[in-house]
Protein backbone atom coordinates (compact mmCIF):
# COMPACT_ATOMS: atom_id res chain seq x y z
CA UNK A 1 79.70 77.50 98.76
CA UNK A 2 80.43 73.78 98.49
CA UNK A 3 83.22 72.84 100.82
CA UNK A 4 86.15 71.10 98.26
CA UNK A 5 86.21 67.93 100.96
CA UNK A 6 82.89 67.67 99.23
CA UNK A 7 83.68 68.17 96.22
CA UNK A 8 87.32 66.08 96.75
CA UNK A 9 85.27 62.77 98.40
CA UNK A 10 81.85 62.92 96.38
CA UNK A 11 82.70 63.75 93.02
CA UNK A 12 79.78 62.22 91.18
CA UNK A 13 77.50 63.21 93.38
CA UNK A 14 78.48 66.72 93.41
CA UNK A 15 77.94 66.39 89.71
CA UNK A 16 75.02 64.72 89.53
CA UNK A 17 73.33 67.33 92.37
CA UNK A 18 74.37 70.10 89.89
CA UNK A 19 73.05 68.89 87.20
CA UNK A 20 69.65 68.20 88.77
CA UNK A 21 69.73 71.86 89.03
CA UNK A 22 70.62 71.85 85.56
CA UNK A 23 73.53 73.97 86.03
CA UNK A 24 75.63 74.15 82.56
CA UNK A 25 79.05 72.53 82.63
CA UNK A 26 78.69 71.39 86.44
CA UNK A 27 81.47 68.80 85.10
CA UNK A 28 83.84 71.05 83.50
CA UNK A 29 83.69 72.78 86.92
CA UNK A 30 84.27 70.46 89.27
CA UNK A 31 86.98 69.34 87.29
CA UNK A 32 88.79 72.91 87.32
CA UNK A 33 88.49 73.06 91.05
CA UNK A 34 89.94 69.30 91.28
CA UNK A 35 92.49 70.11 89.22
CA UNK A 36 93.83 74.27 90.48
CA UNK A 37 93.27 71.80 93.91
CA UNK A 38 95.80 69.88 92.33
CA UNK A 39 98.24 72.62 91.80
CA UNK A 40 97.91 74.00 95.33
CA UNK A 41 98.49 70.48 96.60
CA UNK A 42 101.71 69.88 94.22
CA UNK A 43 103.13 72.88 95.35
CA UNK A 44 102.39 73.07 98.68
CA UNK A 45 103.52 68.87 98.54
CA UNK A 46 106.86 70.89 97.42
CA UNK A 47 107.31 73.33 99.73
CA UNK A 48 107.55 70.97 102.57
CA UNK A 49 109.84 68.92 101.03
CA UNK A 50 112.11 72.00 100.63
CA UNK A 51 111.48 73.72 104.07
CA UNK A 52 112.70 69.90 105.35
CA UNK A 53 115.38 70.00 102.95
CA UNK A 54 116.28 73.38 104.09
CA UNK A 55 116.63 72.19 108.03
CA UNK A 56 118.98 69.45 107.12
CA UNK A 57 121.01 72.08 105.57
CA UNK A 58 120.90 74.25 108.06
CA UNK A 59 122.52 71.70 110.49
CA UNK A 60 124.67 70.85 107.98
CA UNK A 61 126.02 74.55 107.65
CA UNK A 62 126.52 74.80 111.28
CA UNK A 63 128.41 71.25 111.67
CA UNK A 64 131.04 72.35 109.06
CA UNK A 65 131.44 76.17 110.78
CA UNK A 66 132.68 73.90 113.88
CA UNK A 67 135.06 72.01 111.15
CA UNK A 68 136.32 74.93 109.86
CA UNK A 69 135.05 73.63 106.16
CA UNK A 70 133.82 77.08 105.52
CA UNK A 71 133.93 77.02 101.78
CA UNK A 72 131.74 74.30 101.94
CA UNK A 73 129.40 76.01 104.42
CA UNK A 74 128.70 78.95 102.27
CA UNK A 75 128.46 77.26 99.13
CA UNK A 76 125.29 75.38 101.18
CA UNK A 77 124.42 78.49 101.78
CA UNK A 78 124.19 80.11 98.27
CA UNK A 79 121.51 76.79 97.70
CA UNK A 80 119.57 77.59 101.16
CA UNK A 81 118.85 81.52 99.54
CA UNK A 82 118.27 80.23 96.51
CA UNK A 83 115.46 77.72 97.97
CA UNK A 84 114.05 80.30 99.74
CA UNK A 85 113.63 82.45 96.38
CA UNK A 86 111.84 78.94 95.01
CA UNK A 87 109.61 78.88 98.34
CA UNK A 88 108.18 82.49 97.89
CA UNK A 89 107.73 80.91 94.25
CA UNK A 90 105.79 78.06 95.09
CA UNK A 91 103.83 80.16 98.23
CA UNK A 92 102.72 82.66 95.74
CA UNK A 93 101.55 79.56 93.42
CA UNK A 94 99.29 78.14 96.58
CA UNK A 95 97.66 81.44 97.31
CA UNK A 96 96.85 82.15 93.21
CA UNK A 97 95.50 78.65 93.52
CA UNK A 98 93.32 79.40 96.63
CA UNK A 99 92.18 82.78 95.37
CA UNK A 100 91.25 80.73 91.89
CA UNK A 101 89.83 78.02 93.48
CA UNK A 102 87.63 80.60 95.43
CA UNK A 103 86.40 82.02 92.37
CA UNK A 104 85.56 79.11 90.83
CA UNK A 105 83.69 77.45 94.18
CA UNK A 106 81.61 80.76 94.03
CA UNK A 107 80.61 80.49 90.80
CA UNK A 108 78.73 76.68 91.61
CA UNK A 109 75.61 76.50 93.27
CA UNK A 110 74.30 74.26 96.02
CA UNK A 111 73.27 70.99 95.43
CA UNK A 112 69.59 70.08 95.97
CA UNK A 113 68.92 67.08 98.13
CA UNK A 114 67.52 63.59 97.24
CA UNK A 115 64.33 64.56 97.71
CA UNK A 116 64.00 67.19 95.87
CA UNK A 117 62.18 66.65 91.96
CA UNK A 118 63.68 66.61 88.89
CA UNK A 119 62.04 69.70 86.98
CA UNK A 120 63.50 72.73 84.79
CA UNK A 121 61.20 75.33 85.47
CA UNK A 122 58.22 76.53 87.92
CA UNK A 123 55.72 74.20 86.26
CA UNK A 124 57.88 71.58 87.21
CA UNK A 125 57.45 72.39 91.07
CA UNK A 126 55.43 69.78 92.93
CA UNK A 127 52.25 70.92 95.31
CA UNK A 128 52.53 68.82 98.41
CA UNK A 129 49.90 70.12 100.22
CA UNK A 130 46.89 73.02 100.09
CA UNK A 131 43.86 73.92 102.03
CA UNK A 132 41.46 72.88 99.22
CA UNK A 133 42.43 69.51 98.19
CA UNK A 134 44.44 66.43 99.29
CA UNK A 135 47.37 66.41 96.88
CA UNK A 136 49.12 63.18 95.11
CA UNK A 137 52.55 62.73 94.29
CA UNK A 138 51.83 63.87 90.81
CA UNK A 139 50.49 67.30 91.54
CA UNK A 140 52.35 69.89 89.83
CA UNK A 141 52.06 73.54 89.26
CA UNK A 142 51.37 72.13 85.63
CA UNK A 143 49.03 70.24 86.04
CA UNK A 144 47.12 71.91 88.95
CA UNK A 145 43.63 73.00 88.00
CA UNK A 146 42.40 73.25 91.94
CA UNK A 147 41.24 77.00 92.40
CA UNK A 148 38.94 78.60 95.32
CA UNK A 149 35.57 79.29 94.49
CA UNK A 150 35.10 82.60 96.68
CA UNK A 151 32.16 83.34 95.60
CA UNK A 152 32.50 86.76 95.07
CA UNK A 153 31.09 88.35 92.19
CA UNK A 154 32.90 90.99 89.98
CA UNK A 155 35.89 90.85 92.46
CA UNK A 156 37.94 94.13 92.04
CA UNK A 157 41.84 93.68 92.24
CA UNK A 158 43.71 94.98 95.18
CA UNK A 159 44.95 98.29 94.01
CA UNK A 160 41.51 99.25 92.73
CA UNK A 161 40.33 98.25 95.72
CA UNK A 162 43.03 100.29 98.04
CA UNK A 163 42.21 103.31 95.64
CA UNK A 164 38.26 103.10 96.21
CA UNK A 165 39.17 102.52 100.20
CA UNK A 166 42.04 104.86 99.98
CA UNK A 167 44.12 102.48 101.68
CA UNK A 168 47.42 102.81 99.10
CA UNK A 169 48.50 105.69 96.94
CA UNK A 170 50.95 104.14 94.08
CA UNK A 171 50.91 107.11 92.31
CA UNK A 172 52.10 109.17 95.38
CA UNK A 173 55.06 106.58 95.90
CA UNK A 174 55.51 107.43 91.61
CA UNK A 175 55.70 111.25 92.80
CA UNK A 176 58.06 110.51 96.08
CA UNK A 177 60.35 108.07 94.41
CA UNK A 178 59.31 106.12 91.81
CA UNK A 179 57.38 102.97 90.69
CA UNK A 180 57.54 100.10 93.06
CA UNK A 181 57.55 102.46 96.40
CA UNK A 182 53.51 102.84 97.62
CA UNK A 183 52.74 104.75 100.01
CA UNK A 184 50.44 103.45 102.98
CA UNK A 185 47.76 105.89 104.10
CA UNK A 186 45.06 105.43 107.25
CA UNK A 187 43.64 101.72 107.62
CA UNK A 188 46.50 100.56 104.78
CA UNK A 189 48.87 101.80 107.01
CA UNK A 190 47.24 99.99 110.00
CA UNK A 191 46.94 96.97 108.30
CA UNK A 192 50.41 96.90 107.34
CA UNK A 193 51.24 97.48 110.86
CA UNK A 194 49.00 94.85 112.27
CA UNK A 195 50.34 92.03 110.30
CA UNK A 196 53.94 93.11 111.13
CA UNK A 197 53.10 92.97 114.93
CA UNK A 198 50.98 89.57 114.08
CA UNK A 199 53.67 88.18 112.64
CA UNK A 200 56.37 89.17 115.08
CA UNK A 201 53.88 87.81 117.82
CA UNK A 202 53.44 84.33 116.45
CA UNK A 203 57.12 84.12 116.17
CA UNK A 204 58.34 84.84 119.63
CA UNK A 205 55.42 82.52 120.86
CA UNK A 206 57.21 79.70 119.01
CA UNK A 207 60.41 80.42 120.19
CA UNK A 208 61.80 82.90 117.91
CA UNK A 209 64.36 85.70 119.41
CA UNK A 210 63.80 88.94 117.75
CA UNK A 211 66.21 91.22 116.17
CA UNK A 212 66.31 94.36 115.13
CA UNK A 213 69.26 94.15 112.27
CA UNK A 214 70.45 97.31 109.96
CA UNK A 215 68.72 97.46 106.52
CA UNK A 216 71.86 98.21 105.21
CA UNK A 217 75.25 96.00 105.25
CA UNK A 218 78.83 95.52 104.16
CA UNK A 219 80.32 93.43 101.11
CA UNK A 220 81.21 90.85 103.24
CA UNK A 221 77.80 90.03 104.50
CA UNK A 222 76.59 89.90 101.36
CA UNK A 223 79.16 87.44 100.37
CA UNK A 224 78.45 85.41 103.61
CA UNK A 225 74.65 85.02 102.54
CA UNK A 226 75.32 84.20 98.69
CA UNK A 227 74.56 87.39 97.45
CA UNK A 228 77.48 88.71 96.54
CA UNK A 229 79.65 88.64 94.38
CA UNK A 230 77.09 87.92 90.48
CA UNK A 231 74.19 89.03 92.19
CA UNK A 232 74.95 92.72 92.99
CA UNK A 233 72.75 94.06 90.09
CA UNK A 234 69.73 92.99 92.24
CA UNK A 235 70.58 95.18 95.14
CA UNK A 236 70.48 98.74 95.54
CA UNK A 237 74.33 100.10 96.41
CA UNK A 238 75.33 102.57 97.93
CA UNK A 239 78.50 103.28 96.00
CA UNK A 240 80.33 105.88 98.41
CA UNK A 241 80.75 103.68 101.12
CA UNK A 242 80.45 100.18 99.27
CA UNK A 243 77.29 99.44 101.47
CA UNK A 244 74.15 97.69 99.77
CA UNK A 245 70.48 97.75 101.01
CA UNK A 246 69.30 94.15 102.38
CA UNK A 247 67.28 91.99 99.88
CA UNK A 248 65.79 90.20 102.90
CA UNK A 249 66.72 89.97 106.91
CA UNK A 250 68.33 86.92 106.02
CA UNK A 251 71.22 89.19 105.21
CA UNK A 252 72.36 90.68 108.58
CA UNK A 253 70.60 88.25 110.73
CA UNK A 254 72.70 85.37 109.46
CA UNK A 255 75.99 87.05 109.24
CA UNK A 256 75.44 87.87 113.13
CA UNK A 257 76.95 84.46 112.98
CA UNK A 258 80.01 84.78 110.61
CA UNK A 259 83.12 83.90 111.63
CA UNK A 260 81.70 82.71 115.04
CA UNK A 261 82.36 78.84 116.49
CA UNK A 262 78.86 78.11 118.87
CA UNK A 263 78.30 75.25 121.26
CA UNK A 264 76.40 72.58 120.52
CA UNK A 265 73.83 73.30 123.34
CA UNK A 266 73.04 76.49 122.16
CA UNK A 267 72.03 75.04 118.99
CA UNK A 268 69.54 75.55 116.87
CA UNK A 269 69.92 79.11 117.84
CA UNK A 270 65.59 80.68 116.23
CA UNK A 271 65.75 84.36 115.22
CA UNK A 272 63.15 86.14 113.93
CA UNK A 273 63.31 90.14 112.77
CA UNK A 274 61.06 92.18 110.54
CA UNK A 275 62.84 94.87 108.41
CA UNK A 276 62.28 96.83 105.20
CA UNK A 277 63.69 95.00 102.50
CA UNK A 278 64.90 96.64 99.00
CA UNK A 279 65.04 94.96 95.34
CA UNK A 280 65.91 96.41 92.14
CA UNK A 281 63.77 94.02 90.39
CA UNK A 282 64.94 94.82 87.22
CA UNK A 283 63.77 93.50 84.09
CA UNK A 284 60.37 93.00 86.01
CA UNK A 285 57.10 94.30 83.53
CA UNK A 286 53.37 92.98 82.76
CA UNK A 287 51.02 91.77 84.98
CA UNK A 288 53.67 90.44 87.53
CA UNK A 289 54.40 94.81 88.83
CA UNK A 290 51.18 95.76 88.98
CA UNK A 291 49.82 97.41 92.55
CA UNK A 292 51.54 95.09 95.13
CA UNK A 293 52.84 92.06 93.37
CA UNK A 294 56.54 93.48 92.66
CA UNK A 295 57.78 96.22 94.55
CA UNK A 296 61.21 97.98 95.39
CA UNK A 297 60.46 98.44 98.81
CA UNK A 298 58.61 95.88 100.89
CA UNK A 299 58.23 94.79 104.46
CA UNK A 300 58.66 91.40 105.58
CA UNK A 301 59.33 89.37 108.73
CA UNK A 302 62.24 86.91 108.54
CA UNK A 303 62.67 83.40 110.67
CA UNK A 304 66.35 82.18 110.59
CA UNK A 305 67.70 79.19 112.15
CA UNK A 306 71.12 77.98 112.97
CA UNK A 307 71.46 74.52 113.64
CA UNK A 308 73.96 71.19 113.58
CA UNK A 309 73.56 68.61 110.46
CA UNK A 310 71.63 66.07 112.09
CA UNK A 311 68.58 68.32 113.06
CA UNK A 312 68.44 70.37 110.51
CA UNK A 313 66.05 68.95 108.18
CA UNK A 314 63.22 68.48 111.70
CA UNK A 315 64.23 72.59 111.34
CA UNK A 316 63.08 72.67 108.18
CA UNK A 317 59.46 70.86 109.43
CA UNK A 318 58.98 73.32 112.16
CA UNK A 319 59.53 76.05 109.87
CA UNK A 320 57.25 75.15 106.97
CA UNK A 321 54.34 73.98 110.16
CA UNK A 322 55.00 77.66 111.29
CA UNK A 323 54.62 79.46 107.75
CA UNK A 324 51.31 77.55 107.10
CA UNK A 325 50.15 78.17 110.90
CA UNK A 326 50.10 81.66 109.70
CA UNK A 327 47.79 81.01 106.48
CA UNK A 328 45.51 78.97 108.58
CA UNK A 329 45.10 81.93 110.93
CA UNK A 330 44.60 84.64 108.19
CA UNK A 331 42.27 82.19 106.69
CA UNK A 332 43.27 82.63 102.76
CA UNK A 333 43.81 79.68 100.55
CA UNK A 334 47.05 78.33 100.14
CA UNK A 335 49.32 75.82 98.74
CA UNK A 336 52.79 74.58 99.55
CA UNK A 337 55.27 73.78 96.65
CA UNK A 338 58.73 71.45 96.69
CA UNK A 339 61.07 73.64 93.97
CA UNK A 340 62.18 71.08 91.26
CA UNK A 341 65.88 71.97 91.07
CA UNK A 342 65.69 73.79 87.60
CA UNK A 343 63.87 76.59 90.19
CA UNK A 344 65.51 75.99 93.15
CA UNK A 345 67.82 79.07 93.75
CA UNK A 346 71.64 79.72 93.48
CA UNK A 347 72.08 78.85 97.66
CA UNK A 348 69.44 76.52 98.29
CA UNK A 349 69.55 73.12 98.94
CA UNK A 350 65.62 72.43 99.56
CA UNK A 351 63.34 74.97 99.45
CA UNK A 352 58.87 75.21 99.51
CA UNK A 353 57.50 77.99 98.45
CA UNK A 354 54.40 79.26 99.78
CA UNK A 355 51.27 80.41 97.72
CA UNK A 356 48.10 81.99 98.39
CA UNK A 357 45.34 82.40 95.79
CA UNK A 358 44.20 85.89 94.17
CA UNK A 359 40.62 85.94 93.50
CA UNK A 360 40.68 88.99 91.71
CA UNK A 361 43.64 88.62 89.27
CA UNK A 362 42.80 85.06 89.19
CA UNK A 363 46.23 83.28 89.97
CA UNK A 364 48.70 82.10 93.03
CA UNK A 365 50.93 84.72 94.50
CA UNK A 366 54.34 83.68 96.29
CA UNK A 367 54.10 84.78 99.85
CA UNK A 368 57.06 83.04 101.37
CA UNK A 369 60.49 80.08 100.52
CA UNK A 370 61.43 78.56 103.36
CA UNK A 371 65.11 76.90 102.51
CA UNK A 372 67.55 74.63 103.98
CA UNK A 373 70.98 75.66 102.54
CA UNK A 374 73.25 72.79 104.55
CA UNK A 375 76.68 74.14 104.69
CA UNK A 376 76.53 76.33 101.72
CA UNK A 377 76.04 79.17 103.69
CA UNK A 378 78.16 78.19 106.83
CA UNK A 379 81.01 77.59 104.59
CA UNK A 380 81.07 81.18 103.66
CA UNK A 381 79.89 82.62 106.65
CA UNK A 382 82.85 80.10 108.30
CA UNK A 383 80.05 79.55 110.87
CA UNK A 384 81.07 76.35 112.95
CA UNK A 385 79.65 74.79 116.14
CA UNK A 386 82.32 72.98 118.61
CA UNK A 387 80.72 69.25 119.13
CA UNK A 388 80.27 68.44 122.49
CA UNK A 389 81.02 64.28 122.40
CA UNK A 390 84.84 64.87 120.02
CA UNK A 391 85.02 69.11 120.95
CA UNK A 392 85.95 69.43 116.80
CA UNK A 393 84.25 72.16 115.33
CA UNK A 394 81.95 71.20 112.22
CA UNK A 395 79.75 73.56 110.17
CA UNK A 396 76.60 74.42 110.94
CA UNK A 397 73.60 74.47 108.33
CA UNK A 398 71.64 77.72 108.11
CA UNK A 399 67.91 78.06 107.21
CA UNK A 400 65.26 80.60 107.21
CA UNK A 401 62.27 81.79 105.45
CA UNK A 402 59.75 84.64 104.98
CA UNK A 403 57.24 84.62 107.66
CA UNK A 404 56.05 86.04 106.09
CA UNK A 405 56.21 89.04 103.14
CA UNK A 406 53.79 91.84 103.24
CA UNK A 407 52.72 92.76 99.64
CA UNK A 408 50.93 90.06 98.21
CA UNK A 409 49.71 89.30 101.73
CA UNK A 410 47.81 92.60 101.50
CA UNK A 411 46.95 91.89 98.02
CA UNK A 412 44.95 88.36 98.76
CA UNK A 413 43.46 89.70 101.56
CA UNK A 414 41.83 93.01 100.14
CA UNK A 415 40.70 90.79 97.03
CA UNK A 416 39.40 87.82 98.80
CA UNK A 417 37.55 89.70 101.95
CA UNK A 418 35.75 91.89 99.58
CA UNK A 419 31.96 92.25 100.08
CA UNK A 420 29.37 94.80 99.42
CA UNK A 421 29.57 96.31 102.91
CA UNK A 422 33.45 96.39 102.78
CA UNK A 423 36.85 94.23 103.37
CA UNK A 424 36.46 92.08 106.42
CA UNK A 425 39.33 91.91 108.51
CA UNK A 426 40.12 87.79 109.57
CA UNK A 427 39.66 87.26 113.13
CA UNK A 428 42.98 86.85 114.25
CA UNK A 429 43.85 90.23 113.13
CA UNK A 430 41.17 92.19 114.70
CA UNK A 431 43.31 92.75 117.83
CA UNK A 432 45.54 94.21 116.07
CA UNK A 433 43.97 96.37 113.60
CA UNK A 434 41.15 97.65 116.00
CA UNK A 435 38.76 97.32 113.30
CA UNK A 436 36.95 94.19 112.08
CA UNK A 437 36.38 95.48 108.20
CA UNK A 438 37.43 98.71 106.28
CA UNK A 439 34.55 100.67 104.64
């Protein structure tokens, strides 16, 4: 969440940054923050005055005990007990404010950076950069018309495709659980496999330390991550023991770091992890479920960094050159959007998405966001570093991305490595599949 020293020294352009993301009533908000902020301050700017009022009398007391005035002394007394009654008053007033103002700062998203475009919605989303054509500074989704020519003729879509190769059984996963949970069979299952280990592979060789998180974590990582609380109907719970299954690895993997200070040298700390990851998805129907493109249940390898303000954002770079590394190797065709802030998310405060192309279904499928979220996270998380030059501790900024998801991975490669013979496997994954096409 924004930290109120923010909020406090950069009103208007906390405002203005919320806005951009066209959040409704950003002003009203910050203005009820600055002003329960008030009412903490005011009563914890009267407090002290009493507490000091109530040590002069104190001394007081005992100099007229020694005087023998002890009329006096216990009338002073009488006013010390009842100024302790007005204390507990005015302490219960700060920590109503603080759990208000907590409410409230959870309830306002991150702001987006300078950089970042003005926009409303995903048409609004710049494309910075693809495989197929240099891009200009007015490329939008919108107005993007650039598509592969694949050459393939009467491309079948992916879950025809894994149904003629029996590769994926949908239905099964219908029988087993339910929609959105497929079940893998033979070379699916190998593929699947070889892109996890792929994955995990390219991100220890640039530097990445892998975990091996739970799937399944308390409220209070959730709240560390932004999930929780407003965002709970997206996650499966488990209700017994107030557990929820992770959306993503960013989950546990960052909260490894709440409530911890680091040193700067150990900074930025690169963790990588692949894990299932479960999404309720509701309210998801049409074109956007079908076979792989939506699921419940999906597996996906997660980069996270942990780093100090002023290297952050070079991060960021390495991240987004080791997302399209991948691409490049699997050899589809991609594209790399900057979120305009209508579509940035709740947490963010930059954030590309990643698309590859469908040749079957005809359209770009997300494959990966890699964010920078400052101190949003941090602030939550309470995840500090202790500065090496002034030994203050600061908070860090967190960032990770998807590196990448499964599904739709699967999906653009079955569709666009289609021939007559059968689906060729790209070079770079022939090591790890064993096979070079699946017929």
């Amino acid at each position: 969440m924004l930290t109120l020293k923010l909020i406090t020294e950069q009103t208007e352009r906390v405002i203005a940054g919320l806005e951009k993301k066209h959040f409704t009533g950003a002003k009203e908000a910050i203005d009820q923050v600055l002003a329960v902020d008030k009412q903490r301050r005011d009563a914890q700017q009267q407090l002290d005055k009493n507490l000091s009022e109530a040590k002069k009398m104190a001394a007081q007391i005992g100099a007229l005990m020694k005087q023998g005035n002890k009329a006096e002394a216990e009338a002073i007394k009488s006013s010390v007990a009842q100024m302790k009654d007005i204390n507990k008053q005015l302490e219960d007033q700060m920590n109503e404010a603080l759990d208000e103002m907590n409410r409230l700062l959870c309830q306002i998203p991150n702001i987006p950076y300078d950089e970042v475009p003005e926009g409303r919605e995903a048409a609004d989303n710049r494309v910075v950069k693809s495989n197929l054509k240099e891009c200009t500074a007015t490329d939008t989704v919108g107005n993007w018309d650039v598509n592969p020519a694949l050459g393939i003729e009467n491309p079948l879509p992916h879950w025809e495709l894994a149904k003629k190769y029996n590769l994926i059984d949908f239905d099964l996963g219908v029988k087993i659980t339910g929609a959105g949970f497929p079940v893998y069979i033979g070379k699916g299952a190998q593929l699947q496999r070889a892109l996890i280990n792929f994955f995990l592979d390219e991100a220890r060789a640039s530097g990445y330390t892998e975990i091996m998180p739970p799937t399944v974590v308390n409220a209070a990582s959730g709240y560390g991550t932004g999930q929780l609380p407003d965002k709970e109907g997206q996650m499966y719970h488990c209700e017994v023991d107030d557990f929820y299954l992770i959306p993503t690895a960013e989950v546990p993997v960052t909260n490894i770091y709440r409530d911890v200070i680091l040193d700067e040298d150990k900074l930025p700390i690169k963790n990588c992890a692949y894990t299932e990851c479960f999404r309720r998805e509701a309210g998801s129907y049409g074109k956007d479920v079908r076979g792989l493109n939506r699921l419940h249940e999906f597996s996906k390898i997660e980069i996270v960094r942990i780093d100090k303000p002023e290297h952050s954002k070079e991060s960021h770079k390495e991240m987004l050159a080791h997302v399209e590394g991948l691409l490049k190797k699997l050899e589809l065709p991609y594209r790399i959007l900057l979120l305009c802030g209508g579509d940035q998310s709740f947490t963010s405060a930059i954030c590309y998405d990643f698309e590859v192309y469908s040749e079957a279904q005809g359209r770009w499928l997300e494959v990966s966001s890699v964010s920078n979220f400052d101190t949003y996270q941090a602030n939550r998380l309470k995840c500090r570093y202790r500065r090496n030059d002034t030994k203050k501790t600061e908070l860090c900024h967190t960032l990770n991305g998807s590196a990448l998801a499964l599904p739709r991975i699967v999906a653009a490669l079955l569709e666009n490595n289609q021939t007559p013979e059968g689906i060729r496997i790209p070079k770079a994954l022939q090591k790890y599949t064993g096979f070079d096409i699946i017929d």
